[in-house]
N, C-alpha and C. Protein backbone atom coordinates (compact mmCIF):
# COMPACT_ATOMS: atom_id res chain seq x y z
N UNK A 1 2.10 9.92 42.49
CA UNK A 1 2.89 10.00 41.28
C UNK A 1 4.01 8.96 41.38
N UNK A 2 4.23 8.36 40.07
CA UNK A 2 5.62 6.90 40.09
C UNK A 2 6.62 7.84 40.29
N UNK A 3 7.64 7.38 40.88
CA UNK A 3 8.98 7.69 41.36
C UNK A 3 9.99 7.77 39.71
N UNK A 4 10.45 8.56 39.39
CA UNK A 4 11.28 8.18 38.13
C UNK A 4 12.35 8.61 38.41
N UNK A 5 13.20 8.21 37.63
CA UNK A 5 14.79 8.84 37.67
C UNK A 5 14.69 10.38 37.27
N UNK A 6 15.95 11.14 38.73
CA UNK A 6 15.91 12.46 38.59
C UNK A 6 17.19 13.19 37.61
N UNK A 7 18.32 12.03 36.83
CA UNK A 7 19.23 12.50 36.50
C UNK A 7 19.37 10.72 35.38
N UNK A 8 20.05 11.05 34.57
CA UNK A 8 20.21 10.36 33.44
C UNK A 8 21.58 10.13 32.90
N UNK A 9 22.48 9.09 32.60
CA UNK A 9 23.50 8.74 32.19
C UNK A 9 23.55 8.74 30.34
N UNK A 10 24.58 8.89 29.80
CA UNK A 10 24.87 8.87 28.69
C UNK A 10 24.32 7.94 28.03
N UNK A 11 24.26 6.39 28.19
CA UNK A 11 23.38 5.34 28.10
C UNK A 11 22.12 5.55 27.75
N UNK A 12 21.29 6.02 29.06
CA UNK A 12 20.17 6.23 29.01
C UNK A 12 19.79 7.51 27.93
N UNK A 13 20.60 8.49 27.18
CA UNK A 13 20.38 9.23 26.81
C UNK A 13 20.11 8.81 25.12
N UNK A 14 21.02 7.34 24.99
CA UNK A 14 20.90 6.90 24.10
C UNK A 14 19.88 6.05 23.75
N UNK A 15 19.46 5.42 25.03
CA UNK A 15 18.25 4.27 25.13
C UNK A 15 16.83 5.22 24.52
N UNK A 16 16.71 6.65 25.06
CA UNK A 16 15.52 7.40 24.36
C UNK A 16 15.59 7.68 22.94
N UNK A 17 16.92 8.02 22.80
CA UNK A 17 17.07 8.29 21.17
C UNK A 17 16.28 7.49 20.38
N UNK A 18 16.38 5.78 21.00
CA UNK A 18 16.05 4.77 20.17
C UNK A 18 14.54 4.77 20.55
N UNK A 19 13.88 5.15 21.18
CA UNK A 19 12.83 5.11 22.30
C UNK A 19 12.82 3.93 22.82
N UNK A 20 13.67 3.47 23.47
CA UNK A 20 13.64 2.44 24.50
C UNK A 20 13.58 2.77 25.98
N UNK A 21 13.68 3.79 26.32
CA UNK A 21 13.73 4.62 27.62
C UNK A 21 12.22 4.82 28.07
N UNK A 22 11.51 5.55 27.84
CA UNK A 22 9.76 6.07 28.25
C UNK A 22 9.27 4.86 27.38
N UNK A 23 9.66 3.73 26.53
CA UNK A 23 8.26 2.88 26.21
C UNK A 23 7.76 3.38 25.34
N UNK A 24 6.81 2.78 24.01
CA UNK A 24 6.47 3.13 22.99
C UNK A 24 5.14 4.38 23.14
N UNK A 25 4.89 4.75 22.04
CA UNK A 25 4.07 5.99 21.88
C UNK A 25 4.99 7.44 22.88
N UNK A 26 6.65 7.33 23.54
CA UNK A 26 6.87 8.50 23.99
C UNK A 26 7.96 9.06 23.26
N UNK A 27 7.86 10.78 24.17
CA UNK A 27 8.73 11.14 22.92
C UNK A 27 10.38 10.67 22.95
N UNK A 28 11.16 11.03 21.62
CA UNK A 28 12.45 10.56 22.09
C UNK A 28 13.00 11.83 21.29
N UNK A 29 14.34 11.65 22.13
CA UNK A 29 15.35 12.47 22.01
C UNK A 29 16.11 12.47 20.68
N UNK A 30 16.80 13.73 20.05
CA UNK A 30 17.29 13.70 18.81
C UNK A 30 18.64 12.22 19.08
N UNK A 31 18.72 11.89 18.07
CA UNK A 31 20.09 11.05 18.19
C UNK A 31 21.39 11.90 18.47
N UNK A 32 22.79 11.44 18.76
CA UNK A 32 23.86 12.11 18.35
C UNK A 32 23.80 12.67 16.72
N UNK A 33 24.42 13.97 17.14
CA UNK A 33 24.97 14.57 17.82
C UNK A 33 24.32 15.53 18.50
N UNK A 34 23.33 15.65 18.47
CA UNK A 34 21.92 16.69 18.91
C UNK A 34 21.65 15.69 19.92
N UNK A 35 22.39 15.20 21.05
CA UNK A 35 21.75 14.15 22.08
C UNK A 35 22.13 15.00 23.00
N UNK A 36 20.88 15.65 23.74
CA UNK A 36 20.30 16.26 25.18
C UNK A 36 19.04 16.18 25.43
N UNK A 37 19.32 16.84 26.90
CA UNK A 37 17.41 16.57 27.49
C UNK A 37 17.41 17.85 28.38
N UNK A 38 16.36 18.85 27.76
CA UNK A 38 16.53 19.83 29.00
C UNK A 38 15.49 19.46 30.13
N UNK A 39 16.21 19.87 31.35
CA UNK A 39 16.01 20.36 33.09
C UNK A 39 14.11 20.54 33.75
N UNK A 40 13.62 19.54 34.03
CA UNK A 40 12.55 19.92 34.04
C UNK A 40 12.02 20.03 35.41
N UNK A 41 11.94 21.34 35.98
CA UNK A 41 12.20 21.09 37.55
C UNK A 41 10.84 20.43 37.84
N UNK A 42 9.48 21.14 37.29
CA UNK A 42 7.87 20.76 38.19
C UNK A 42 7.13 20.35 37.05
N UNK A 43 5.87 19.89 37.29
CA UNK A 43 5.23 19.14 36.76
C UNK A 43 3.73 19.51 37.89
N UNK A 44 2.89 20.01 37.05
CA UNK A 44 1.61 20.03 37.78
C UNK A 44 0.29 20.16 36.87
N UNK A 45 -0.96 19.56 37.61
CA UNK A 45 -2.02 19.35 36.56
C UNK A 45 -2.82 20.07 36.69
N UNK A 46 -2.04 21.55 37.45
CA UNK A 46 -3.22 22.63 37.08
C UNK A 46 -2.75 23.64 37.55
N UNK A 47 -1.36 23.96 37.32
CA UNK A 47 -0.44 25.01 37.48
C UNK A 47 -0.74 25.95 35.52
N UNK A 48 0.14 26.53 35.68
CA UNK A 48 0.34 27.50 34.38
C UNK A 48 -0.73 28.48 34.76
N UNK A 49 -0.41 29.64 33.14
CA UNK A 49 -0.96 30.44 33.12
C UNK A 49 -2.46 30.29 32.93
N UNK A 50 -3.38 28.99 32.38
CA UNK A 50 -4.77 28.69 32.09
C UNK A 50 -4.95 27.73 33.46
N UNK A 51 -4.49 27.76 34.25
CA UNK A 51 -4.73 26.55 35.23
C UNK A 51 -4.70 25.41 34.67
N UNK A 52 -4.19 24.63 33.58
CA UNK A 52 -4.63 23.53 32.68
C UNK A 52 -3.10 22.63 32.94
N UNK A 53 -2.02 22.70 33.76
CA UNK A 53 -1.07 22.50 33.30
C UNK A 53 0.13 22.86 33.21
């Protein structure tokens, strides 16, 4: 798995708004004043409740 940033600056919070942050086709964040990102501790491709995810 790529290494990504584990914590995000105000900047960067703005760079997604615009989607300049994840690169085109990802999602982006509301603009101000609705500018947050919630906490995403894990990530797995066959965790959950269906094994799917």
């Amino acid at each position: 798995m790529t290494d990504f940033p584990t914590s995000f600056d105000r900047d960067d919070l703005l760079k997604c708004a615009r989607g300049e942050l994840f690169g085109p086709g990802n999602a982006q964040l509301p603009a101000p004043p609705m500018l947050m990102m919630d906490r995403i501790t894990s990530i797995s491709g066959d965790g959950g409740e269906h094994g799917k995810g």
